[in-house]
N, C-alpha and C. Protein backbone atom coordinates (compact mmCIF):
# COMPACT_ATOMS: atom_id res chain seq x y z
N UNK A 1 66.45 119.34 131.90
CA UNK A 1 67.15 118.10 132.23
C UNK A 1 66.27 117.25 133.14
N UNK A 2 66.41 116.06 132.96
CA UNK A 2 65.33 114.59 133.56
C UNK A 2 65.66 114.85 135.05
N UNK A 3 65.35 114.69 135.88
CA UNK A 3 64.90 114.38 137.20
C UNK A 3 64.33 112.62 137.55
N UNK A 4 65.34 112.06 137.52
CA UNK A 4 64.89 110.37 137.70
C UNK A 4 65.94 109.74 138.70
N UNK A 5 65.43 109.71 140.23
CA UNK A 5 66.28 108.71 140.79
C UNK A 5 65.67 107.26 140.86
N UNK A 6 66.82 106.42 141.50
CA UNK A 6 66.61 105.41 142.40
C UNK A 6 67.28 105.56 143.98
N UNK A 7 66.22 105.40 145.08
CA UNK A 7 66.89 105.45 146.26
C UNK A 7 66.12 104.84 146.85
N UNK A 8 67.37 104.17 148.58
CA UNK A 8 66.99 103.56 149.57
C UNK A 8 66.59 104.08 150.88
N UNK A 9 66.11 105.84 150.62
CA UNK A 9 65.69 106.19 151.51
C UNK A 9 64.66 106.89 151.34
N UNK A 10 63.62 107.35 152.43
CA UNK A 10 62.33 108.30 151.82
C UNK A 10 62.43 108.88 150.60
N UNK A 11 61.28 109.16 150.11
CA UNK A 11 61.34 110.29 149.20
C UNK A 11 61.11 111.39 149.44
N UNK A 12 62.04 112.64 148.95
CA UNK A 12 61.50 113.93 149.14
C UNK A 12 60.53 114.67 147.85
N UNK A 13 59.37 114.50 148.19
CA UNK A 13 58.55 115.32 147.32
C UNK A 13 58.85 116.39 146.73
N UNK A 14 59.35 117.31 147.72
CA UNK A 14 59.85 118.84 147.18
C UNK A 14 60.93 118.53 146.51
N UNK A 15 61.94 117.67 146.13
CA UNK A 15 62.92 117.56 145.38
C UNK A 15 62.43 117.65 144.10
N UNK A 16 60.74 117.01 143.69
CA UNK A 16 60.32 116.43 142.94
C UNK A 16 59.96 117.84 142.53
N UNK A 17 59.36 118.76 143.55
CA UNK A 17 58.36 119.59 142.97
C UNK A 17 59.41 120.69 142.53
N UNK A 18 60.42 121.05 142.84
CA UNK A 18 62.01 121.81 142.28
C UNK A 18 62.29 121.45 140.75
N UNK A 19 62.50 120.73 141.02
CA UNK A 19 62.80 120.14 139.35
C UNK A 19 62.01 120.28 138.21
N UNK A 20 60.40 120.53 138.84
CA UNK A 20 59.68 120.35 137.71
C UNK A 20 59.06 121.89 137.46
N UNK A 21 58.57 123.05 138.94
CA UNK A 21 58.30 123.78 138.33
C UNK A 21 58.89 124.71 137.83
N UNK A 22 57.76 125.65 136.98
CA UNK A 22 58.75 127.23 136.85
C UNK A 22 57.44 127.91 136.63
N UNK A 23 58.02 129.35 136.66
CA UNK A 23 57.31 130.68 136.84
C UNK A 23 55.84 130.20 135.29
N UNK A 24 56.26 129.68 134.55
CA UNK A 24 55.11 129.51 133.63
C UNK A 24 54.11 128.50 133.80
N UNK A 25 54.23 127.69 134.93
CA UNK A 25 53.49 126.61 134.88
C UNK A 25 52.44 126.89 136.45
N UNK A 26 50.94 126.78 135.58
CA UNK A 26 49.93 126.51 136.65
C UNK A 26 49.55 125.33 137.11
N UNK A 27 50.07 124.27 136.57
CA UNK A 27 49.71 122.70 136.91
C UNK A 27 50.90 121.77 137.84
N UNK A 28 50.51 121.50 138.93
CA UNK A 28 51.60 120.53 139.31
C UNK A 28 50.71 119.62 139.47
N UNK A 29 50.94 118.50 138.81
CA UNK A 29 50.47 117.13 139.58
C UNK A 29 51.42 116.21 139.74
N UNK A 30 50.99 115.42 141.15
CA UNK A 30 52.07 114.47 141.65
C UNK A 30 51.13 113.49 142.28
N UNK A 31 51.85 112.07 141.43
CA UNK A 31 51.57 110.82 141.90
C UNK A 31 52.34 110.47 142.75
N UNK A 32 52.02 109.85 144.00
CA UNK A 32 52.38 108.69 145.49
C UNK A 32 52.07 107.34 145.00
N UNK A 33 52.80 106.57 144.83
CA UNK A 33 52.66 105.15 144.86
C UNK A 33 52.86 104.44 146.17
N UNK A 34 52.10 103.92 146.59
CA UNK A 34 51.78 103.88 148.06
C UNK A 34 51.75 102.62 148.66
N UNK A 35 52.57 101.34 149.17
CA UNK A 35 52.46 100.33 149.62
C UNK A 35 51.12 99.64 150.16
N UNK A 36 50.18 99.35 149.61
CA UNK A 36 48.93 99.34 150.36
C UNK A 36 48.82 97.74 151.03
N UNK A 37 48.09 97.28 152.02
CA UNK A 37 47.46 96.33 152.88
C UNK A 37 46.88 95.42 152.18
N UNK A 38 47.49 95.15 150.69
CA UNK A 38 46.54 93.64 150.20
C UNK A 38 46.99 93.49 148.85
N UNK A 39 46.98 92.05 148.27
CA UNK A 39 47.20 91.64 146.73
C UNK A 39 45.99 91.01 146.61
N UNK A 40 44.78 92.05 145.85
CA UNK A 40 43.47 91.35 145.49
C UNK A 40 43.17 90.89 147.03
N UNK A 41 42.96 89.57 147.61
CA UNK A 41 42.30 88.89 148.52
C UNK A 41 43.48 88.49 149.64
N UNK A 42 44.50 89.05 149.20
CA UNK A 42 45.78 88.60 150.26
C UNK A 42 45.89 89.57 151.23
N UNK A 43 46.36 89.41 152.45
CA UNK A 43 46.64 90.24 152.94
C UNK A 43 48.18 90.64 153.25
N UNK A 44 48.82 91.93 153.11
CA UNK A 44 49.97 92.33 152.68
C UNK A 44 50.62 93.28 154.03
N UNK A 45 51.66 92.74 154.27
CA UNK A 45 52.49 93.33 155.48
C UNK A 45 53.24 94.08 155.19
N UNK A 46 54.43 93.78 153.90
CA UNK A 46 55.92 94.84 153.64
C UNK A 46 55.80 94.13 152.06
N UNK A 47 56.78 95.41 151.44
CA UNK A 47 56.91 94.91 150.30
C UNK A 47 58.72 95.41 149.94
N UNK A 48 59.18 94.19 149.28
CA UNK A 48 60.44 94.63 149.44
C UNK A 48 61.15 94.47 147.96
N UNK A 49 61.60 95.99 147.76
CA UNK A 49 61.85 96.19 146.43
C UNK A 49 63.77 96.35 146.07
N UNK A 50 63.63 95.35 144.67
CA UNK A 50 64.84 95.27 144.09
C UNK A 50 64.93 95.97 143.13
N UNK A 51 66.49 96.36 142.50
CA UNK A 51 66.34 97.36 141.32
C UNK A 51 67.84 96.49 140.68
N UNK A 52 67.62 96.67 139.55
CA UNK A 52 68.74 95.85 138.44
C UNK A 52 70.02 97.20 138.59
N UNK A 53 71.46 97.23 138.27
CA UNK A 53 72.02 97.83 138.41
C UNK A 53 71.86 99.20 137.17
N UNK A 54 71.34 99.07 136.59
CA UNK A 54 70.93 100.23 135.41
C UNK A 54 69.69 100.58 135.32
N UNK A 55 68.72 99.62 136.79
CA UNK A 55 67.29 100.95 137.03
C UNK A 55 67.14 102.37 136.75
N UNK A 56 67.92 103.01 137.09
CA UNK A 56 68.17 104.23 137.51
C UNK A 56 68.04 105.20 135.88
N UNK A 57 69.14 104.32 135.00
CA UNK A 57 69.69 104.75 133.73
C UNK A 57 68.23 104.65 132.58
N UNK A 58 67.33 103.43 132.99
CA UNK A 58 66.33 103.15 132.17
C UNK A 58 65.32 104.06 132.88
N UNK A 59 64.97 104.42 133.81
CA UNK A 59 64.21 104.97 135.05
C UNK A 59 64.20 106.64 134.01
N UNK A 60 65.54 107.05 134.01
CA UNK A 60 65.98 108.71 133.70
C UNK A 60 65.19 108.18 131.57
N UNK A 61 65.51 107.30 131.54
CA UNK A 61 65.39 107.48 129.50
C UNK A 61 63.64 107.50 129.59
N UNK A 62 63.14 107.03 130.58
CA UNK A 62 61.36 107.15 130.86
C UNK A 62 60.85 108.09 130.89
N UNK A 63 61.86 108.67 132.11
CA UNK A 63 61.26 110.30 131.73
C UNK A 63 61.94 111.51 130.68
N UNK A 64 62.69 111.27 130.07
CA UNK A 64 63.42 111.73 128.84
C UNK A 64 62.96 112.33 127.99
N UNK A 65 62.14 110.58 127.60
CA UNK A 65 61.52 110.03 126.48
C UNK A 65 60.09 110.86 126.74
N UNK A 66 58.82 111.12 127.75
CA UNK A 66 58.21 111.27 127.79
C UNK A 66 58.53 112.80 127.80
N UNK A 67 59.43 113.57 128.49
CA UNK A 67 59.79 114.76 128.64
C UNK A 67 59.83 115.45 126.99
N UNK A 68 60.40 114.90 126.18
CA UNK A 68 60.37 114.97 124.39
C UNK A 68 58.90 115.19 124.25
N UNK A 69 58.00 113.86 124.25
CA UNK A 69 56.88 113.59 124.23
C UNK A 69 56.06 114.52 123.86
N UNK A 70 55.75 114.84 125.59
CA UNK A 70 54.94 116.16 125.40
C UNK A 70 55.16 117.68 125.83
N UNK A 71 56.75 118.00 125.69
CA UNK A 71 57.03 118.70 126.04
C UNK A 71 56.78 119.72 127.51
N UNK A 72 56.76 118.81 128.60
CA UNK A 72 56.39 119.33 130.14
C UNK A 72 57.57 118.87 130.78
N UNK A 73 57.89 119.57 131.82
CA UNK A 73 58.85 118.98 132.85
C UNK A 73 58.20 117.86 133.71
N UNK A 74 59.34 117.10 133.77
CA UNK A 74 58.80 115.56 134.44
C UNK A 74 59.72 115.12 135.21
N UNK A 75 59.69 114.26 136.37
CA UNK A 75 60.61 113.90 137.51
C UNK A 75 59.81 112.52 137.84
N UNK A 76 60.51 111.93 138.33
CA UNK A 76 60.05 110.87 138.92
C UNK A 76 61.61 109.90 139.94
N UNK A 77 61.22 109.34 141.06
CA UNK A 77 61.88 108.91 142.05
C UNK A 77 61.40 107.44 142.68
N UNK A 78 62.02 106.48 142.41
CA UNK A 78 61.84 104.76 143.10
C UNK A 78 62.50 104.71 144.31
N UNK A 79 61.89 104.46 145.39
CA UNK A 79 62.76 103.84 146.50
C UNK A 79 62.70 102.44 146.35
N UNK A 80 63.69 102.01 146.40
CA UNK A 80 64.24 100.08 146.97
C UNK A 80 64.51 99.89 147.96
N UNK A 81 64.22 98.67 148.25
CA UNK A 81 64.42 98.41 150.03
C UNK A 81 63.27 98.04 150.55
N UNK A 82 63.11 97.38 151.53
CA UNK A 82 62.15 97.22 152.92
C UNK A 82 61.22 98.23 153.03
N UNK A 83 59.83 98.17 151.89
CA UNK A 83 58.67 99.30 152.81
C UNK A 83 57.78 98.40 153.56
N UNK A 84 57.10 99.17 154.44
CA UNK A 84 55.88 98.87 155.16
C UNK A 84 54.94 99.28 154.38
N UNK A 85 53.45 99.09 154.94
CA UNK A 85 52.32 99.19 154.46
C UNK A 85 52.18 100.84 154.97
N UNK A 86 51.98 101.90 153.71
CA UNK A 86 51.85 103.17 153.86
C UNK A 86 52.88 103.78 153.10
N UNK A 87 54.10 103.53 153.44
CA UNK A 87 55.29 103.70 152.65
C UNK A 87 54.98 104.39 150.95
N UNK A 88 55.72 105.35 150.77
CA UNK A 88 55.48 106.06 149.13
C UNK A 88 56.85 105.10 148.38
N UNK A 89 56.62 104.32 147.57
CA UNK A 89 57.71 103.46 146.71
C UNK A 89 57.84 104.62 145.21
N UNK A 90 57.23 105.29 145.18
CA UNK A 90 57.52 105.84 143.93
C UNK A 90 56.43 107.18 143.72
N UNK A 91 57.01 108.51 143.47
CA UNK A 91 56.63 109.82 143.41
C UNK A 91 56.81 110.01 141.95
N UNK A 92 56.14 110.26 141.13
CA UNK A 92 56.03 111.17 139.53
C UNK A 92 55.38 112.49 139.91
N UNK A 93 55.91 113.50 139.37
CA UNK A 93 55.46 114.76 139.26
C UNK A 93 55.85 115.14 137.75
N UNK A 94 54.56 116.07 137.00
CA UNK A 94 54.31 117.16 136.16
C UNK A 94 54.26 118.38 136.22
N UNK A 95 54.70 119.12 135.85
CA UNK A 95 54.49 120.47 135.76
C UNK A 95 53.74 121.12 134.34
N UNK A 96 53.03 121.78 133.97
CA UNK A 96 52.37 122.49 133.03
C UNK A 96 51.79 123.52 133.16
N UNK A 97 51.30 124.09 132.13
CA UNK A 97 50.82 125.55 131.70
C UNK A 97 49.08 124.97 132.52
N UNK A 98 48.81 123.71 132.26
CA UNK A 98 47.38 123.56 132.77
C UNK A 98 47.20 122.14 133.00
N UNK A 99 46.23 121.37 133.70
CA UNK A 99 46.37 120.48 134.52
C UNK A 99 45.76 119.41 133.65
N UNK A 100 45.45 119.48 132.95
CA UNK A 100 44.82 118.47 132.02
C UNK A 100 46.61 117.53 131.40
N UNK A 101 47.26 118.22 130.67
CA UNK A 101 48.26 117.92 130.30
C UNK A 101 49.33 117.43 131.25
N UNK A 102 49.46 117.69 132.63
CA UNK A 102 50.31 117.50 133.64
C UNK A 102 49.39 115.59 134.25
N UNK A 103 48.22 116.03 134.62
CA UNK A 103 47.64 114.57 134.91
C UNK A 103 47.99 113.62 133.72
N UNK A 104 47.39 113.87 132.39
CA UNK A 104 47.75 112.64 131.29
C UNK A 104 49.11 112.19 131.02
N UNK A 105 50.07 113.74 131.34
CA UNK A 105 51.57 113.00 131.43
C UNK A 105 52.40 112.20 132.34
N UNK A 106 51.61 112.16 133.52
CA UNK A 106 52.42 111.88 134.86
C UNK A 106 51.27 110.14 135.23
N UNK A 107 50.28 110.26 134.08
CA UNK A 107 49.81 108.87 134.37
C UNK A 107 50.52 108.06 132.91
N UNK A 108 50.86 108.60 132.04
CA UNK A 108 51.63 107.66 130.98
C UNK A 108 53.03 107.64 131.40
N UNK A 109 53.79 108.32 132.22
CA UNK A 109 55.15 108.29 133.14
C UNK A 109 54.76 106.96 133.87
N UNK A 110 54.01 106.99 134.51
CA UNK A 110 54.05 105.89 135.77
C UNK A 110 53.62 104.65 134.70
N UNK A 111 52.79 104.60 134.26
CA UNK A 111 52.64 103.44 133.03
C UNK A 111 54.03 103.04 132.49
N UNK A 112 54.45 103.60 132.05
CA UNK A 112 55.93 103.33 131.39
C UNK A 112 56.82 103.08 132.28
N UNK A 113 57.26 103.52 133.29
CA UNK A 113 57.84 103.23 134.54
C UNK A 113 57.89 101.70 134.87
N UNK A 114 56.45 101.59 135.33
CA UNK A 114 56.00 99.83 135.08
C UNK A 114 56.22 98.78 134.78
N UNK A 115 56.50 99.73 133.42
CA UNK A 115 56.84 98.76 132.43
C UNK A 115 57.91 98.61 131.75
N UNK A 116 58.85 99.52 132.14
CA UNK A 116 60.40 99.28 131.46
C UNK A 116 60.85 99.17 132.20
N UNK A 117 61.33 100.38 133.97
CA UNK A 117 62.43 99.97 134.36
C UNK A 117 62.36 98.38 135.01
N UNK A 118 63.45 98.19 135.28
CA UNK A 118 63.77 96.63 136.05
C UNK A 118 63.93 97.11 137.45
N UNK A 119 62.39 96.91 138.02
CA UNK A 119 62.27 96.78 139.50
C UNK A 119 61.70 95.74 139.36
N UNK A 120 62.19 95.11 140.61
CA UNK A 120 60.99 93.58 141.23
C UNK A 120 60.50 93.79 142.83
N UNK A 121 59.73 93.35 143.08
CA UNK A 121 58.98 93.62 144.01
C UNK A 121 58.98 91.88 144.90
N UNK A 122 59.27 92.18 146.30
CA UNK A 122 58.41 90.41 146.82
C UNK A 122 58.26 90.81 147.78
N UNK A 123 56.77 90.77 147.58
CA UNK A 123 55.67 90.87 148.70
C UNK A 123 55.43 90.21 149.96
N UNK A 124 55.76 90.29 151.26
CA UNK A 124 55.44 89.44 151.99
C UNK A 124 53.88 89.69 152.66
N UNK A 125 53.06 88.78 152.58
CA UNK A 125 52.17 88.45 153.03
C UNK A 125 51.82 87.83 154.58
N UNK A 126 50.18 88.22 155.37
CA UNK A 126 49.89 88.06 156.20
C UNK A 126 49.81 86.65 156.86
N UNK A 127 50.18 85.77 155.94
CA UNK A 127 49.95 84.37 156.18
C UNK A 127 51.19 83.41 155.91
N UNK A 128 52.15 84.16 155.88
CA UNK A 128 53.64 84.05 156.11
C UNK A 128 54.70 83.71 154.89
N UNK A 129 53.88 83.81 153.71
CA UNK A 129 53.93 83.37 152.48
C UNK A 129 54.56 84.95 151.54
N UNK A 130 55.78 84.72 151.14
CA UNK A 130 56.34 85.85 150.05
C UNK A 130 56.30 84.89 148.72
N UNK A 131 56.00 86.09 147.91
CA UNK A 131 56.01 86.16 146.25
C UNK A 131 56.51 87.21 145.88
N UNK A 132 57.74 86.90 144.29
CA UNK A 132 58.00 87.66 143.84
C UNK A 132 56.97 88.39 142.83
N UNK A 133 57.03 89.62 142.03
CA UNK A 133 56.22 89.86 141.33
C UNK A 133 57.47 91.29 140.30
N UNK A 134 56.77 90.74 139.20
CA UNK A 134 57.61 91.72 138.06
C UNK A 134 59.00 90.52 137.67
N UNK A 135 58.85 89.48 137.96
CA UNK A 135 60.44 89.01 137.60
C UNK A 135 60.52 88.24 136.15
């Protein structure tokens, strides 16, 4: 069964890493999506994330869908809300028999993620200037 939240508070990694392993699997890999200090040449203070009321529902069919895919356990978790610069906005974890298959699945998870669920993001910037982005 999928492992896909949306939440407005930290993420717990180990929630992530529960869900995905088991006694057969030598591979965990886990992506941090990480609020970082800049857009290209901007400089970036907080980033503050929105989620459509059925994020969550499209969020879980991402990893579902990919869970079918390639047959590995998969999890993944969005926080919304007010991050700072450092802040983890989004954790994917794989589990597998070997690590080749756990990395290629947990980077086409976050690709797809991207790109289906309905998060928006608006960035506030060092020069007092916010933009939305994803809308």
């Amino acid at each position: 069964m999928s492992f896909a939240r949306i939440t407005d508070q930290p993420i717990s990694e180990f929630s992530l890493h529960t869900s995905v392993m088991s006694p057969d699997c030598g591979a965990l890999v886990v992506f941090h999506g990480v609020v970082r200090n800049h857009d290209d040449d901007r400089g970036v203070l907080a980033l503050e994330y929105h989620a459509h009321p059925d994020a969550e529902r499209f969020l879980a069919e991402c990893v579902g869908a990919e869970e079918q895919r390639t047959g590995l356990s998969l999890a993944a978790v969005h926080r919304i809300g007010q991050l700072k610069v450092g802040e983890v906005a989004l954790i994917a974890a794989a589990a597998s028999a070997h690590r080749g298959e756990a990395f290629a699945a947990v980077e086409q998870l976050v690709d797809r993620i991207k790109h289906e669920v309905p998060i928006w993001k608006r960035q506030e910037f060092s020069d007092g200037l916010s933009e939305w982005v994803g809308v």
